[in-house]
Protein backbone atom coordinates (compact mmCIF):
# COMPACT_ATOMS: atom_id res chain seq x y z
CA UNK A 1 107.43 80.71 64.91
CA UNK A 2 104.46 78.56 65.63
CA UNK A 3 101.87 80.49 68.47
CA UNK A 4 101.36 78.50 71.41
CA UNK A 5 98.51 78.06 73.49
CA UNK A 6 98.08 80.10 76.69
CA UNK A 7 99.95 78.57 80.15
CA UNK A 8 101.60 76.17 77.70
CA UNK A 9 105.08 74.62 79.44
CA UNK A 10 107.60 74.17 76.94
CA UNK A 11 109.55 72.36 79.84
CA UNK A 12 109.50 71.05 83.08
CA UNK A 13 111.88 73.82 84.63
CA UNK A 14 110.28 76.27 82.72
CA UNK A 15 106.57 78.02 82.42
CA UNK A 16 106.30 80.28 78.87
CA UNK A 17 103.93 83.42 79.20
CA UNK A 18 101.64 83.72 76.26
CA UNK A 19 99.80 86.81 75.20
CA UNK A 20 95.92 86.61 74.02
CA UNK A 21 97.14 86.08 70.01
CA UNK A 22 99.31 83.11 71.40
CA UNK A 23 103.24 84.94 71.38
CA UNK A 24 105.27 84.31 73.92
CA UNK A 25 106.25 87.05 75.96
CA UNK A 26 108.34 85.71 78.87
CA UNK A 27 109.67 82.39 80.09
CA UNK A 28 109.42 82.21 84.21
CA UNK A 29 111.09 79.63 86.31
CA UNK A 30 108.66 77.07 87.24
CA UNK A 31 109.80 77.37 90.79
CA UNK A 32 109.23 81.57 91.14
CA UNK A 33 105.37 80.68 90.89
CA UNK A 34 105.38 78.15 93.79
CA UNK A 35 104.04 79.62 96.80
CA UNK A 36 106.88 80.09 100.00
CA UNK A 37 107.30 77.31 102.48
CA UNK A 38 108.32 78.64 105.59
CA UNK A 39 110.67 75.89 107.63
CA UNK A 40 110.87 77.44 111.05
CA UNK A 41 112.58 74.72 113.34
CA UNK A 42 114.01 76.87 116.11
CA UNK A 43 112.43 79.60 117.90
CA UNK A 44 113.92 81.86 120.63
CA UNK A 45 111.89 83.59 123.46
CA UNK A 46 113.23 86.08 125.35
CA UNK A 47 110.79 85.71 129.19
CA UNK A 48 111.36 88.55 131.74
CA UNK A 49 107.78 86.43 133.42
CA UNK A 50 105.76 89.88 132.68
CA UNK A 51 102.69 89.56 131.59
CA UNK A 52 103.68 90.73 128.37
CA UNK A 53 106.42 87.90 127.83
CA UNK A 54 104.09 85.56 128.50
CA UNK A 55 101.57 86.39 125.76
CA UNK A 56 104.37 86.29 123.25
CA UNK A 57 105.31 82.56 124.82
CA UNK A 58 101.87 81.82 124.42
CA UNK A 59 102.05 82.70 120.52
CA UNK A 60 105.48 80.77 120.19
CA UNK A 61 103.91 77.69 121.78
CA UNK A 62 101.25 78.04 118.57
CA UNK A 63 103.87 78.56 116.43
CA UNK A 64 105.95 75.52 117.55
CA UNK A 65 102.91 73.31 117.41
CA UNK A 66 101.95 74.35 113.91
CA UNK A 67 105.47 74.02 112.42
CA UNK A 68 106.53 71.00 114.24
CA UNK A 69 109.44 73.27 116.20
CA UNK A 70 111.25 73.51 118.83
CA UNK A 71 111.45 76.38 121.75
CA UNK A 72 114.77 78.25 123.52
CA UNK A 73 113.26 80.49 126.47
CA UNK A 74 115.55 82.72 127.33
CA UNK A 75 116.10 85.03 130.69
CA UNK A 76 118.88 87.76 130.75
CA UNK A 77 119.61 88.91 134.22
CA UNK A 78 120.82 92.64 133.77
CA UNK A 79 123.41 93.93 136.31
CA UNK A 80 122.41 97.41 137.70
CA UNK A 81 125.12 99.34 139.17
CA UNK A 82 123.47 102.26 140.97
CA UNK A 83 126.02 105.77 142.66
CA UNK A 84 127.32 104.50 145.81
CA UNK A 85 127.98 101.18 144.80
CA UNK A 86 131.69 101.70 145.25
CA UNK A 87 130.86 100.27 149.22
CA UNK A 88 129.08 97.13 148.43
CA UNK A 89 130.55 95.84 144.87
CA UNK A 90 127.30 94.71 142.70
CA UNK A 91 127.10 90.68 142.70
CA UNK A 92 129.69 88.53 140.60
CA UNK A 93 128.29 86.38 137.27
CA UNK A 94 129.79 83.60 139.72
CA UNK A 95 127.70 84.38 142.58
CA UNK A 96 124.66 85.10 140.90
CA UNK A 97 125.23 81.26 139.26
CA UNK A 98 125.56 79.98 142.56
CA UNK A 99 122.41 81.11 143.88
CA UNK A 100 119.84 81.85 141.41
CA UNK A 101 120.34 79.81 138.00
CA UNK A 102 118.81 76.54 138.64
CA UNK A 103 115.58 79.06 140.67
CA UNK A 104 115.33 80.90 137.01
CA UNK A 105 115.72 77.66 135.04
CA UNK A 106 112.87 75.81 136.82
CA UNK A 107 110.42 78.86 136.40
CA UNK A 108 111.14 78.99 132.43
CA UNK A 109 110.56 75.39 132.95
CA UNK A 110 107.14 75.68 135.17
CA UNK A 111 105.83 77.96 131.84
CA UNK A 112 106.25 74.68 129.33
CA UNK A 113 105.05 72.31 131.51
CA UNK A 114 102.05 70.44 130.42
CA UNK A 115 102.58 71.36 126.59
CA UNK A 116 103.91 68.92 124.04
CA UNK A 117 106.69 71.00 122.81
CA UNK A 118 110.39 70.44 122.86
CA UNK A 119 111.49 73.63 124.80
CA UNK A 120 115.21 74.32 125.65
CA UNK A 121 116.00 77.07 128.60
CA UNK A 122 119.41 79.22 128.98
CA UNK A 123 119.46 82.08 131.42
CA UNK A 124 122.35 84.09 131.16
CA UNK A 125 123.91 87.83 132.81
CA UNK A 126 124.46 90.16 130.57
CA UNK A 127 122.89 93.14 128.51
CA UNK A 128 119.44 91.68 127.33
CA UNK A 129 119.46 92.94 123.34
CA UNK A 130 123.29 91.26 122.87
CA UNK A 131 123.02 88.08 124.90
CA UNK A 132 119.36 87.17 122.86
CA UNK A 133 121.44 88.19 119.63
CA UNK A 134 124.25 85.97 120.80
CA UNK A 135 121.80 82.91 121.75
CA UNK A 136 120.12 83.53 118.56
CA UNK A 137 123.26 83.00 116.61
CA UNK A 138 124.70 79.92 118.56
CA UNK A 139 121.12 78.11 118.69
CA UNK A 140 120.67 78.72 114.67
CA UNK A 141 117.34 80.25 115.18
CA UNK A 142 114.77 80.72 112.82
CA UNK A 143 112.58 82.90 114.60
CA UNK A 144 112.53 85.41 117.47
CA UNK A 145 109.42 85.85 119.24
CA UNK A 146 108.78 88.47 121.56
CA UNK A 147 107.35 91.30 123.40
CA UNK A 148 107.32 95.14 123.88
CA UNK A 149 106.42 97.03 126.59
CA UNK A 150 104.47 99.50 124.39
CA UNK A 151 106.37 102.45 125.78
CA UNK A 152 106.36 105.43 123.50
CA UNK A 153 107.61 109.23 124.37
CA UNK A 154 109.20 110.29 127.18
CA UNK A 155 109.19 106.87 128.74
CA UNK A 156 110.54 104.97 125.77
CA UNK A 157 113.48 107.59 125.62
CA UNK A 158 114.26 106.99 128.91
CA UNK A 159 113.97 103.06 129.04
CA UNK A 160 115.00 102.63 125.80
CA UNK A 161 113.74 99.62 123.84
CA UNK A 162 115.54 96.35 124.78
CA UNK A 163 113.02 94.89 121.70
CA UNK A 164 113.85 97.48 119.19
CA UNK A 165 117.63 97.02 119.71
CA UNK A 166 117.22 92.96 119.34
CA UNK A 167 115.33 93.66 115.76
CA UNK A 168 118.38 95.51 114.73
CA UNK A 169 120.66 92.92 115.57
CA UNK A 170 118.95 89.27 115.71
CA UNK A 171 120.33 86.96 113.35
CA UNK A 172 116.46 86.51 112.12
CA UNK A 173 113.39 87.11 111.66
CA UNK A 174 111.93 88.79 114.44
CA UNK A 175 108.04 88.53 115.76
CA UNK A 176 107.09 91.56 118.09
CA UNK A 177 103.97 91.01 120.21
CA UNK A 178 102.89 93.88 121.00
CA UNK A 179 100.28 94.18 124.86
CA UNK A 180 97.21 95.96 123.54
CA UNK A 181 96.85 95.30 119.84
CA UNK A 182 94.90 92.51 118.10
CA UNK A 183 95.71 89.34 118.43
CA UNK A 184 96.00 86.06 115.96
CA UNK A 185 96.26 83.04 117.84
């Protein structure tokens, strides 16, 4: 067999490995060397309007802009039930539709005013880990962004991690944001 020179293709589909004396050692898709292409066309952000939500908006925003995509900010309104309750039942999904739904939509819209961004808004009752998951899944997401809290210890333990359990579960890739840590945008 004939030695070739080094980085010679033998094809368009393929790329041939040569050693030093000119042997082929391995034949590599031409495509495995490419470098990744991320498409990100949908992105998902969970706003509870902390401080803390809104830095990760602010990094989906860059996101969108640099990618050419579009935004879904999303607000879960958590029912508490607290002992005692039995005398005043806790507010109906119905009710809280009624009174409060277009008030939450127009905030989420208030935070994307001014930008150039396509930005979607759904405000829903529910737990806050499942409905994102759920949105996720019906708006084809790409990407979640959004933030933690930062608890850790005792205080995570007891509040749990509404972020942590929507890694676990999302559909897709998920961005955390964290409050105090350095940022890139």
């Amino acid at each position: 067999m004939k030695p070739l020179k080094p980085g010679k293709k033998i094809s368009s589909a393929k790329l041939v490995v040569v050693d030093g004396a000119g042997h082929r050692t391995a034949t590599v898709p031409a495509g495995a060397l490419a470098p990744l292409q991320f498409k990100i066309q949908r992105i998902l952000v969970p706003v509870d309007f902390s401080d803390h939500s809104q830095k990760a908006l602010r990094y989906a925003l860059g996101f969108a802009a640099q990618f050419g995509a579009e935004i879904t900010l999303v607000h879960i309104v958590e029912q508490m039930v607290y002992p005692g309750d039995w005398m005043y039942p806790p507010l109906a999904a119905t009710d809280f539709a009624a009174e409060k739904r277009e008030q939450v939509i127009q905030k989420l819209r208030d935070l994307t005013r001014g930008t150039d961004i396509k930005a979607g808004h759904v405000v829903r009752l529910g737990r806050a880990w499942q409905e994102v998951a759920e949105i996720a899944k019906e708006k084809k997401s790409d990407l979640i962004i959004l933030a933690t809290h930062g608890y850790t210890g005792l205080k995570h333990v007891l509040l749990g991690s509404v972020a942590e359990k929507i890694v676990r579960h999302a559909p897709c890739p998920v961005l955390t944001v964290r409050p105090d840590e350095r940022d890139f945008i």
